[in-house]
N, C-alpha and C. Protein backbone atom coordinates (compact mmCIF):
# COMPACT_ATOMS: atom_id res chain seq x y z
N UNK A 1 -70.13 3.42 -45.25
CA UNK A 1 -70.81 2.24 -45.74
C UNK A 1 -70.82 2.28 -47.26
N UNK A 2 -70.23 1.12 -48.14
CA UNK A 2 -70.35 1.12 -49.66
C UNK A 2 -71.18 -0.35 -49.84
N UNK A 3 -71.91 -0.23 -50.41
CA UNK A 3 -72.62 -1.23 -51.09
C UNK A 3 -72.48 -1.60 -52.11
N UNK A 4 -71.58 -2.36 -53.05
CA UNK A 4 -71.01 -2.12 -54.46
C UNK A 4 -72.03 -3.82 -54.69
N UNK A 5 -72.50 -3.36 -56.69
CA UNK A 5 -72.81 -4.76 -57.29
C UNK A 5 -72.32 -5.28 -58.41
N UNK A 6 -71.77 -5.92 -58.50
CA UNK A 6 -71.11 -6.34 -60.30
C UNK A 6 -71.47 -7.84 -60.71
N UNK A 7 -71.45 -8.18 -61.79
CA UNK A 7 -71.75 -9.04 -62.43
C UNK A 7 -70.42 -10.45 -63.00
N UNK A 8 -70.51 -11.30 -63.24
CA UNK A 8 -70.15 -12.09 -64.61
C UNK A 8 -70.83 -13.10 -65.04
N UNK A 9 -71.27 -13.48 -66.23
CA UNK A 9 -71.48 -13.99 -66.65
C UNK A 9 -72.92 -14.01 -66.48
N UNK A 10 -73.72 -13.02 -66.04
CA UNK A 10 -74.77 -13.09 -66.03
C UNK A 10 -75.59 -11.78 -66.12
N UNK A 11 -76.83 -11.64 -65.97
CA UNK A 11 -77.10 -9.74 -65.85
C UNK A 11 -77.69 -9.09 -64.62
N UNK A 12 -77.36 -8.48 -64.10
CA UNK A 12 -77.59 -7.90 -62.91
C UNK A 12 -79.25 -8.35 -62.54
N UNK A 13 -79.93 -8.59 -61.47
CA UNK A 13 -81.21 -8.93 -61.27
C UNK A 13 -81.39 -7.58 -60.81
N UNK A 14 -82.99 -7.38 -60.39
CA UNK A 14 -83.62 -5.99 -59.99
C UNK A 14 -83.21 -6.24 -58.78
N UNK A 15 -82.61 -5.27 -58.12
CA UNK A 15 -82.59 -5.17 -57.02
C UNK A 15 -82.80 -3.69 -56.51
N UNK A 16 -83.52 -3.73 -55.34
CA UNK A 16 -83.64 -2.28 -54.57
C UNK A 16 -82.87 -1.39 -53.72
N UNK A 17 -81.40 -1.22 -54.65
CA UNK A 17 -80.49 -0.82 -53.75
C UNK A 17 -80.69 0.11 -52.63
N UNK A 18 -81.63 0.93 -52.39
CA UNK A 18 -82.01 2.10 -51.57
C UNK A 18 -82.53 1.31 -50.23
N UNK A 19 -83.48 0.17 -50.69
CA UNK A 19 -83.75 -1.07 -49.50
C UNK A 19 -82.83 -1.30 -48.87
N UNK A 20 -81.79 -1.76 -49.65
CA UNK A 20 -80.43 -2.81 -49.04
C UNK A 20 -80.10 -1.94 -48.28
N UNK A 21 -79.88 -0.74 -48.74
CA UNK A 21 -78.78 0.43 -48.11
C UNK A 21 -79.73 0.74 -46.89
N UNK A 22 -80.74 0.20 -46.09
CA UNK A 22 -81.69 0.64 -45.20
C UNK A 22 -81.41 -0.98 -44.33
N UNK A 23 -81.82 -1.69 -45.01
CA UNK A 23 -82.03 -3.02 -44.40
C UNK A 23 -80.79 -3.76 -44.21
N UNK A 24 -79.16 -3.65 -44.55
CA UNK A 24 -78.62 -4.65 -44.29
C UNK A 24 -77.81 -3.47 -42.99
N UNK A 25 -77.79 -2.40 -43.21
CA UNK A 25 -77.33 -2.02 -41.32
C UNK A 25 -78.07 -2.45 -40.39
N UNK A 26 -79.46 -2.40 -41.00
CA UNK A 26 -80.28 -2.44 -39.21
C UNK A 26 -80.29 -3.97 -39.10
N UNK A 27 -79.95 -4.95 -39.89
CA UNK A 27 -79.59 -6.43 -39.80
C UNK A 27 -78.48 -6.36 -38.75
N UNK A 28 -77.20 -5.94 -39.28
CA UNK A 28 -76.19 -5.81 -39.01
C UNK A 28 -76.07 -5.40 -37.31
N UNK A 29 -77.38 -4.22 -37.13
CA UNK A 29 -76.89 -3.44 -35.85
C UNK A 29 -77.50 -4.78 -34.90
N UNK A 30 -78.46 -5.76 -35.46
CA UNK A 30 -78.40 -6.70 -34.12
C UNK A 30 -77.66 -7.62 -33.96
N UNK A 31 -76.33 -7.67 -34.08
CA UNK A 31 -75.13 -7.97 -33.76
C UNK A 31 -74.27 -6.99 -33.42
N UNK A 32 -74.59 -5.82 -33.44
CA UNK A 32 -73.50 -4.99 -32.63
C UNK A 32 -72.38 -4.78 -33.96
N UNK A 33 -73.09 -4.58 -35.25
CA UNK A 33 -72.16 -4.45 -35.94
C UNK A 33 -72.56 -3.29 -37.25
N UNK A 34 -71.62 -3.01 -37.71
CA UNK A 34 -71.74 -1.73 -38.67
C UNK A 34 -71.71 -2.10 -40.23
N UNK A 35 -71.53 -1.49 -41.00
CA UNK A 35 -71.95 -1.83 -42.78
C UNK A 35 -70.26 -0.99 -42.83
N UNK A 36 -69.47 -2.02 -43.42
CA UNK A 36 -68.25 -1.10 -43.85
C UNK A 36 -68.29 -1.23 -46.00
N UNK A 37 -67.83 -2.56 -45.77
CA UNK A 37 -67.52 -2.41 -47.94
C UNK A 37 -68.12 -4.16 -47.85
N UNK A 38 -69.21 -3.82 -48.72
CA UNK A 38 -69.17 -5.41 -49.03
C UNK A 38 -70.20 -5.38 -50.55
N UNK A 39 -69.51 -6.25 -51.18
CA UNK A 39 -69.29 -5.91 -52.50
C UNK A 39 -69.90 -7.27 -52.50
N UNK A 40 -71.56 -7.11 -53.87
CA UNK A 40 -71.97 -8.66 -54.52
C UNK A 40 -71.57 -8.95 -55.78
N UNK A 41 -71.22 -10.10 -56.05
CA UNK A 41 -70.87 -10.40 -56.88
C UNK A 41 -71.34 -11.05 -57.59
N UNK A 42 -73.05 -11.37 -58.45
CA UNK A 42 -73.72 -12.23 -59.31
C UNK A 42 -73.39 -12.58 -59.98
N UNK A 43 -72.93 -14.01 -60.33
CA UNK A 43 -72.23 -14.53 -61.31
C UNK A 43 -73.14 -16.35 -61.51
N UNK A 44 -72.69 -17.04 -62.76
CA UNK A 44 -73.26 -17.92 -63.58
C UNK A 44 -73.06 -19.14 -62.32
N UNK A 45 -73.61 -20.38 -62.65
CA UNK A 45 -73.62 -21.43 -62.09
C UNK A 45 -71.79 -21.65 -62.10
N UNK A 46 -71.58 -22.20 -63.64
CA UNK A 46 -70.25 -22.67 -63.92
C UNK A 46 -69.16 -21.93 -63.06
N UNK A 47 -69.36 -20.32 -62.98
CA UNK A 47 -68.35 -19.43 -62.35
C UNK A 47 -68.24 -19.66 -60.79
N UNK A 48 -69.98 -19.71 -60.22
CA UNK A 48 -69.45 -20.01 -58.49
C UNK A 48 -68.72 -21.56 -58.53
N UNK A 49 -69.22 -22.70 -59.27
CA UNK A 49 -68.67 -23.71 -59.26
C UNK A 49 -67.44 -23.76 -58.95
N UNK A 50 -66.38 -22.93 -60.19
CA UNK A 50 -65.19 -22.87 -60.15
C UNK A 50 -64.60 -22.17 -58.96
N UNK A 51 -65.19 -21.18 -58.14
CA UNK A 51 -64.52 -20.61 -57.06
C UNK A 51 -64.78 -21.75 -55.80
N UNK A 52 -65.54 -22.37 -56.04
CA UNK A 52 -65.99 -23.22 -54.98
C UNK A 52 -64.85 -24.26 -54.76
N UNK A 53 -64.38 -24.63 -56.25
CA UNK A 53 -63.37 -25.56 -56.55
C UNK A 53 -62.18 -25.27 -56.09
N UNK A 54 -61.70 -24.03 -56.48
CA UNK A 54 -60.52 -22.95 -56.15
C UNK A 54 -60.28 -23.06 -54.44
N UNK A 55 -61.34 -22.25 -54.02
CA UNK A 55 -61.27 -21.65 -52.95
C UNK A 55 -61.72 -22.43 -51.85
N UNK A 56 -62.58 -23.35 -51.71
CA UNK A 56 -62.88 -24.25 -50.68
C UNK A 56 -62.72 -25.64 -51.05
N UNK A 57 -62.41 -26.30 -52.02
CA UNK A 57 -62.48 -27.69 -52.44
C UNK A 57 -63.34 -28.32 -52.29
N UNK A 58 -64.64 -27.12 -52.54
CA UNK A 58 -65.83 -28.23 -52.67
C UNK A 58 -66.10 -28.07 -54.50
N UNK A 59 -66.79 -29.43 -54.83
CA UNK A 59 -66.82 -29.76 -56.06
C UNK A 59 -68.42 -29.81 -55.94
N UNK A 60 -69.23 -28.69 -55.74
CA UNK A 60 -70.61 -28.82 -56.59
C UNK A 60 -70.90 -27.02 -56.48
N UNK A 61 -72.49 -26.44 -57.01
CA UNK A 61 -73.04 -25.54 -56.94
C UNK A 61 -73.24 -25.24 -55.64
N UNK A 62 -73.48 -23.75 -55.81
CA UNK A 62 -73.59 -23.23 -54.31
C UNK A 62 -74.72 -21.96 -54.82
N UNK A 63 -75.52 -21.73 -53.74
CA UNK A 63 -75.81 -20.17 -54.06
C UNK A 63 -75.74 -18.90 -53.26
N UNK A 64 -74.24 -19.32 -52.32
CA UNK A 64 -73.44 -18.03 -52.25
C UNK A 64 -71.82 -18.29 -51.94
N UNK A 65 -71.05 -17.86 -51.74
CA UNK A 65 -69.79 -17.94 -50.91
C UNK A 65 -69.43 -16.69 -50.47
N UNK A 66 -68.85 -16.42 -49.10
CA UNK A 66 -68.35 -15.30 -48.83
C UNK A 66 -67.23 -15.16 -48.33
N UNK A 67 -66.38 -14.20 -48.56
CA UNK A 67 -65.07 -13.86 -48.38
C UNK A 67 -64.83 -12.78 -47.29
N UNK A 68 -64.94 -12.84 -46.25
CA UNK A 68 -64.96 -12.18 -45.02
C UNK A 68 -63.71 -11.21 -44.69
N UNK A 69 -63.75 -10.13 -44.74
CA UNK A 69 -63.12 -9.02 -44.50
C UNK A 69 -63.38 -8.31 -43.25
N UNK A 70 -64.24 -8.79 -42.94
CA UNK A 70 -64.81 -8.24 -41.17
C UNK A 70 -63.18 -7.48 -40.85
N UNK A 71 -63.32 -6.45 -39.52
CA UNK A 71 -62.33 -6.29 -38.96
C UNK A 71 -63.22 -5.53 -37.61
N UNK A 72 -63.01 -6.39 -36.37
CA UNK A 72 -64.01 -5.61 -35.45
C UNK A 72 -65.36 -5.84 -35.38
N UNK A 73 -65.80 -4.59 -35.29
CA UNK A 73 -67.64 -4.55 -35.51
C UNK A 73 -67.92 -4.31 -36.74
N UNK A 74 -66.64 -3.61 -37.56
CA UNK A 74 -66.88 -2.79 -39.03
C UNK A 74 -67.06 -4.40 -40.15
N UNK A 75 -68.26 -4.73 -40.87
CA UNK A 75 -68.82 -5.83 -41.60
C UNK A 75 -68.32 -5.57 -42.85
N UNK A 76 -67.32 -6.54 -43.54
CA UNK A 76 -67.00 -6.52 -45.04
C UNK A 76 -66.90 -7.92 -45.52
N UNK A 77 -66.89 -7.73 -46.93
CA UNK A 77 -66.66 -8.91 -47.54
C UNK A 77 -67.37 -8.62 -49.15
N UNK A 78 -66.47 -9.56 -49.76
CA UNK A 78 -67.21 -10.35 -51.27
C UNK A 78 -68.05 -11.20 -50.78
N UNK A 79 -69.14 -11.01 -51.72
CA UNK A 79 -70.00 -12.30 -51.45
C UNK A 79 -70.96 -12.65 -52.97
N UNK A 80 -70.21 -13.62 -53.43
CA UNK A 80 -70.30 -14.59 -54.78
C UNK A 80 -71.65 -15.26 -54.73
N UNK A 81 -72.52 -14.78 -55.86
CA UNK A 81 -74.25 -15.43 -55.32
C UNK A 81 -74.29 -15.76 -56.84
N UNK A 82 -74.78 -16.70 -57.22
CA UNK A 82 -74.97 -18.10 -58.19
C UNK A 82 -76.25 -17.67 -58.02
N UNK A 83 -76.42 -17.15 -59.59
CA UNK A 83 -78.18 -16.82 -59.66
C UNK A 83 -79.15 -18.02 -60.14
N UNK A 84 -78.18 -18.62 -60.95
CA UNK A 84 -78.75 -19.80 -61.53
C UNK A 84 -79.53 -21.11 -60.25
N UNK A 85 -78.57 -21.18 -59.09
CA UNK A 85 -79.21 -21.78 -58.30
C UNK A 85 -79.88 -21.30 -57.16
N UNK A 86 -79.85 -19.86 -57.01
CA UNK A 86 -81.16 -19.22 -56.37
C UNK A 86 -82.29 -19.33 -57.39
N UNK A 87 -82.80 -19.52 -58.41
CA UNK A 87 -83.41 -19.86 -58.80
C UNK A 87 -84.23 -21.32 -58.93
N UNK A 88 -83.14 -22.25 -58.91
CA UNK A 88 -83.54 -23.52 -58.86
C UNK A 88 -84.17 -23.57 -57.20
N UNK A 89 -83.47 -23.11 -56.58
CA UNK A 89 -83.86 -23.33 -54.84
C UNK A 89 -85.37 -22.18 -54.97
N UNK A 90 -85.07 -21.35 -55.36
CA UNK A 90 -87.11 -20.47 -55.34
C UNK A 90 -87.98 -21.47 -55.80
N UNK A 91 -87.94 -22.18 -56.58
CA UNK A 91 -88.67 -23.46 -57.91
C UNK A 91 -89.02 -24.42 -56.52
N UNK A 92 -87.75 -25.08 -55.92
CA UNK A 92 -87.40 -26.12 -55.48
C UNK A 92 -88.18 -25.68 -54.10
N UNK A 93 -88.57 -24.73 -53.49
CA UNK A 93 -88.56 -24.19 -52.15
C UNK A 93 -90.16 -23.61 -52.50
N UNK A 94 -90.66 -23.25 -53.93
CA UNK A 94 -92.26 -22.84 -53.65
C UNK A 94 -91.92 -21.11 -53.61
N UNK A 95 -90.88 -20.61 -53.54
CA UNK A 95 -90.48 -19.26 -53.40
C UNK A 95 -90.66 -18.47 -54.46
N UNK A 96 -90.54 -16.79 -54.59
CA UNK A 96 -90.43 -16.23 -55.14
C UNK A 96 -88.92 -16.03 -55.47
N UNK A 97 -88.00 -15.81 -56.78
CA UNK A 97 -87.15 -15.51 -56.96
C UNK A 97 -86.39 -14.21 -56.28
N UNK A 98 -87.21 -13.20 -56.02
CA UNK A 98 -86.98 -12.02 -55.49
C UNK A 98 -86.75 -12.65 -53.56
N UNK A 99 -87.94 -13.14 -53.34
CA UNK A 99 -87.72 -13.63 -51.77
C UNK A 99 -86.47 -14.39 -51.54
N UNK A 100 -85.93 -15.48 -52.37
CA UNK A 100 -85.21 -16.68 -52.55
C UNK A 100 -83.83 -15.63 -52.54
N UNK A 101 -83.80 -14.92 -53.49
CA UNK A 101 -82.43 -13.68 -53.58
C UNK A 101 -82.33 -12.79 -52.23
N UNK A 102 -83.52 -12.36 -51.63
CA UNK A 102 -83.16 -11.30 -50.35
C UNK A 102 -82.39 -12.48 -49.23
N UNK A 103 -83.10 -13.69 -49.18
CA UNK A 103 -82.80 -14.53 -48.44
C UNK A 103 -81.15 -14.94 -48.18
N UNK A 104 -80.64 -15.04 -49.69
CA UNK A 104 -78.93 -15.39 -50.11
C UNK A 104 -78.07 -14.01 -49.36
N UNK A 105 -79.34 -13.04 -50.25
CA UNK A 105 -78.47 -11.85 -50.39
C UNK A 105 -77.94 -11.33 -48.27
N UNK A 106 -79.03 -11.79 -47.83
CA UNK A 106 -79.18 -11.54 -46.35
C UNK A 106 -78.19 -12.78 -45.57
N UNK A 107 -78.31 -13.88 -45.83
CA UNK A 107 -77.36 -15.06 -45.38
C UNK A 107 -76.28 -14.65 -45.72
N UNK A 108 -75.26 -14.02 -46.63
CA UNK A 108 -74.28 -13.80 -46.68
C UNK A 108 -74.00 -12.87 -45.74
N UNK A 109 -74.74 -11.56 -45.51
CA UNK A 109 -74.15 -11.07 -44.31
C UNK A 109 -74.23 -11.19 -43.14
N UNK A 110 -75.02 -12.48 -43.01
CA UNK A 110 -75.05 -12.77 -41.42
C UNK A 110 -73.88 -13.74 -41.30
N UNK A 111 -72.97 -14.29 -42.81
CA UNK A 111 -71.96 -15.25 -42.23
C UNK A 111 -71.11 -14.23 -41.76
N UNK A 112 -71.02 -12.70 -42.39
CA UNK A 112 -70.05 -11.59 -42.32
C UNK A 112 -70.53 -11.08 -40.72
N UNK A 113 -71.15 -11.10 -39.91
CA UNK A 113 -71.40 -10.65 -38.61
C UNK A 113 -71.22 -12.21 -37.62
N UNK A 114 -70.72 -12.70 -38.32
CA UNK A 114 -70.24 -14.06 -37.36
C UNK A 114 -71.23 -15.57 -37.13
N UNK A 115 -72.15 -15.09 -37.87
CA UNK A 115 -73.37 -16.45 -37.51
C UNK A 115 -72.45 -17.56 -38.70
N UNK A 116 -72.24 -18.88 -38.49
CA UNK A 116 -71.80 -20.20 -39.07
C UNK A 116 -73.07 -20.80 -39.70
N UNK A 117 -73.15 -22.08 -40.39
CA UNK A 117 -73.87 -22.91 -40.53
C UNK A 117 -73.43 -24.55 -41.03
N UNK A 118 -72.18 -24.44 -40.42
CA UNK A 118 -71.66 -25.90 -41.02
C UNK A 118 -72.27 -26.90 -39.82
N UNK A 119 -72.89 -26.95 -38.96
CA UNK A 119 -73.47 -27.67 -38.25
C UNK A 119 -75.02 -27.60 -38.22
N UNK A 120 -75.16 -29.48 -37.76
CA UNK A 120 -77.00 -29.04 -38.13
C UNK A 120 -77.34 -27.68 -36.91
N UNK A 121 -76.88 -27.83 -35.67
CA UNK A 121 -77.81 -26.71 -34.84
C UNK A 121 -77.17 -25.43 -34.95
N UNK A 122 -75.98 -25.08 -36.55
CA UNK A 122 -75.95 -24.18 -36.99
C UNK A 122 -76.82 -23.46 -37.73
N UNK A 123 -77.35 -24.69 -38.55
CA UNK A 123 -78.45 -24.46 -39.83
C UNK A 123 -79.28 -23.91 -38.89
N UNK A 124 -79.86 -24.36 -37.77
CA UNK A 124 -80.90 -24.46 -37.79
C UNK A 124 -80.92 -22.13 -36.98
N UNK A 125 -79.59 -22.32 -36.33
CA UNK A 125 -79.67 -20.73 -35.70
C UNK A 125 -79.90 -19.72 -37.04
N UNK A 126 -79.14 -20.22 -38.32
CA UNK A 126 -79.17 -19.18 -39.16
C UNK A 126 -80.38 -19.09 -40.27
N UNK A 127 -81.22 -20.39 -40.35
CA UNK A 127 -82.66 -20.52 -40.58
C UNK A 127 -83.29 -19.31 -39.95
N UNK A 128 -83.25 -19.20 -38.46
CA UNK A 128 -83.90 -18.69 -37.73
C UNK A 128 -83.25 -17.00 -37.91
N UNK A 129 -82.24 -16.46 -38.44
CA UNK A 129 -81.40 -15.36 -38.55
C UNK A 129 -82.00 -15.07 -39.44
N UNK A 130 -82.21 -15.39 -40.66
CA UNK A 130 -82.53 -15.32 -41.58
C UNK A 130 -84.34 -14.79 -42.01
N UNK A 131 -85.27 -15.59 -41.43
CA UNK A 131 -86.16 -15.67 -41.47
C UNK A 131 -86.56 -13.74 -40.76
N UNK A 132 -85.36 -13.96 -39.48
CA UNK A 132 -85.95 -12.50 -38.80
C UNK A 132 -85.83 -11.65 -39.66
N UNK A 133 -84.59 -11.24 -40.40
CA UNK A 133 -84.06 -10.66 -40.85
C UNK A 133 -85.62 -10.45 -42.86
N UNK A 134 -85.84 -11.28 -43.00
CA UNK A 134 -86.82 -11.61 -43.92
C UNK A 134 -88.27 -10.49 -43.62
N UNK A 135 -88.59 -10.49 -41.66
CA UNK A 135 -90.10 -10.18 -41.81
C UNK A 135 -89.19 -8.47 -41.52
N UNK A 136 -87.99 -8.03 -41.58
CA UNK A 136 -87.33 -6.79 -41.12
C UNK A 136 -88.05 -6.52 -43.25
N UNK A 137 -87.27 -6.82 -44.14
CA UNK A 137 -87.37 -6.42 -45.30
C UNK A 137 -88.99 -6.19 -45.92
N UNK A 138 -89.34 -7.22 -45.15
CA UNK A 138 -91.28 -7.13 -45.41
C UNK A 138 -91.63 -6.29 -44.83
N UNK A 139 -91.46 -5.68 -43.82
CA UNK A 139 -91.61 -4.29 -42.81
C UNK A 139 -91.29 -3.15 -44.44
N UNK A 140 -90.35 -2.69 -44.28
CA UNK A 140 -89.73 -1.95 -45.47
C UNK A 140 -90.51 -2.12 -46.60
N UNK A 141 -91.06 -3.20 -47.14
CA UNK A 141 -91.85 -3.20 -48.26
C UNK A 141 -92.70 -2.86 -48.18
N UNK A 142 -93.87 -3.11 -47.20
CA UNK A 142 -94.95 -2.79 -47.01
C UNK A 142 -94.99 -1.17 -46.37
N UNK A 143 -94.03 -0.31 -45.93
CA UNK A 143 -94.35 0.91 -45.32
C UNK A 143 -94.60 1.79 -46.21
C-alpha cells in the first residue's frame, strides 16, 4: 500500500496521513478491496479546470477527478482534488474545510472501488458511501 501526496499550484493542506493510511483500507475492505498506489494530487482551480477540459470535455470546476488504475481487488489511481472548490462547497454546504476535504478525499476512492455517480440514484448510493465512510473517520478521531 503507497499513499503518495503532491501538489501544483497550490500548498499542501494538513492532512493526517497516519489516519488515511488507517481509514482508506478499512473503506476499501467493504468492497472486498485492497489499498495498492493511489497518489493525490492538490492542485489550483484553473489546473483541475484544464484537466477537466483535456481529459473529459467537461468545461467547468470540479473538486475531484480520478484516474482509475484499479486492477482486480488491488485499488489505484490519481486522484486530482481542486482545493479552491472544496472550499467554496465547505462555505456553500455549512461544512468544515477539513470535513468537506475527507469527504473529496474519500469519494475519490470509492469511484476507485467501483461506486459511479453519473446518475441521480447514483448520487444518491454514493451520498450514502460516503457519509458511512465519514462516521468510520469520526470513529478514528474521536478514539
Amino acid at each position: 500500500m503507497e499513499i503518495t501526496f503532491h501538489t501544483q499550484d497550490v500548498e499542501l493542506p494538513n492532512i493526517n496521513q497516519d489516519l488515511l493510511n488507517e481509514w482508506l483500507p478499512k473503506v476499501a475492505s467493504f468492497y472486498n478491496k485492497e489499498i495498492g498506489e493511489i497518489t493525490y494530487i492538490f492542485c489550483s482551480d484553473p489546473v483541475i479546470l484544464e484537466i477537466n477540459q483535456q481529459y473529459l470535455n467537461h468545461d467547468y470546476y470540479t473538486d475531484i477527478i480520478s484516474f482509475d488504475y484499479t486492477e482486480g481487488n488491488v485499488v489505484s489511481g490519481d486522484l486530482f482534488i481542486g482545493l479552491e472548490t472544496i472550499q467554496s462547497n465547505a462555505s456553500k454546504y455549512q461544512t468544515s474545510f477539513t470535513e468537506e476535504l475527507h469527504r473529496v478525499l474519500i469519494h475519490g476512492v470509492l469511484h476507485l472501488c467501483g461506486i459511479d455517480d453519473q446518475t441521480p440514484e447514483q448520487r444518491v448510493t454514493m451520498e450514502k458511501e460516503e457519509n458511512r465512510a465519514l462516521l468510520l473517520i469520526r470513529d478514528y478521531l474521536t478514539a
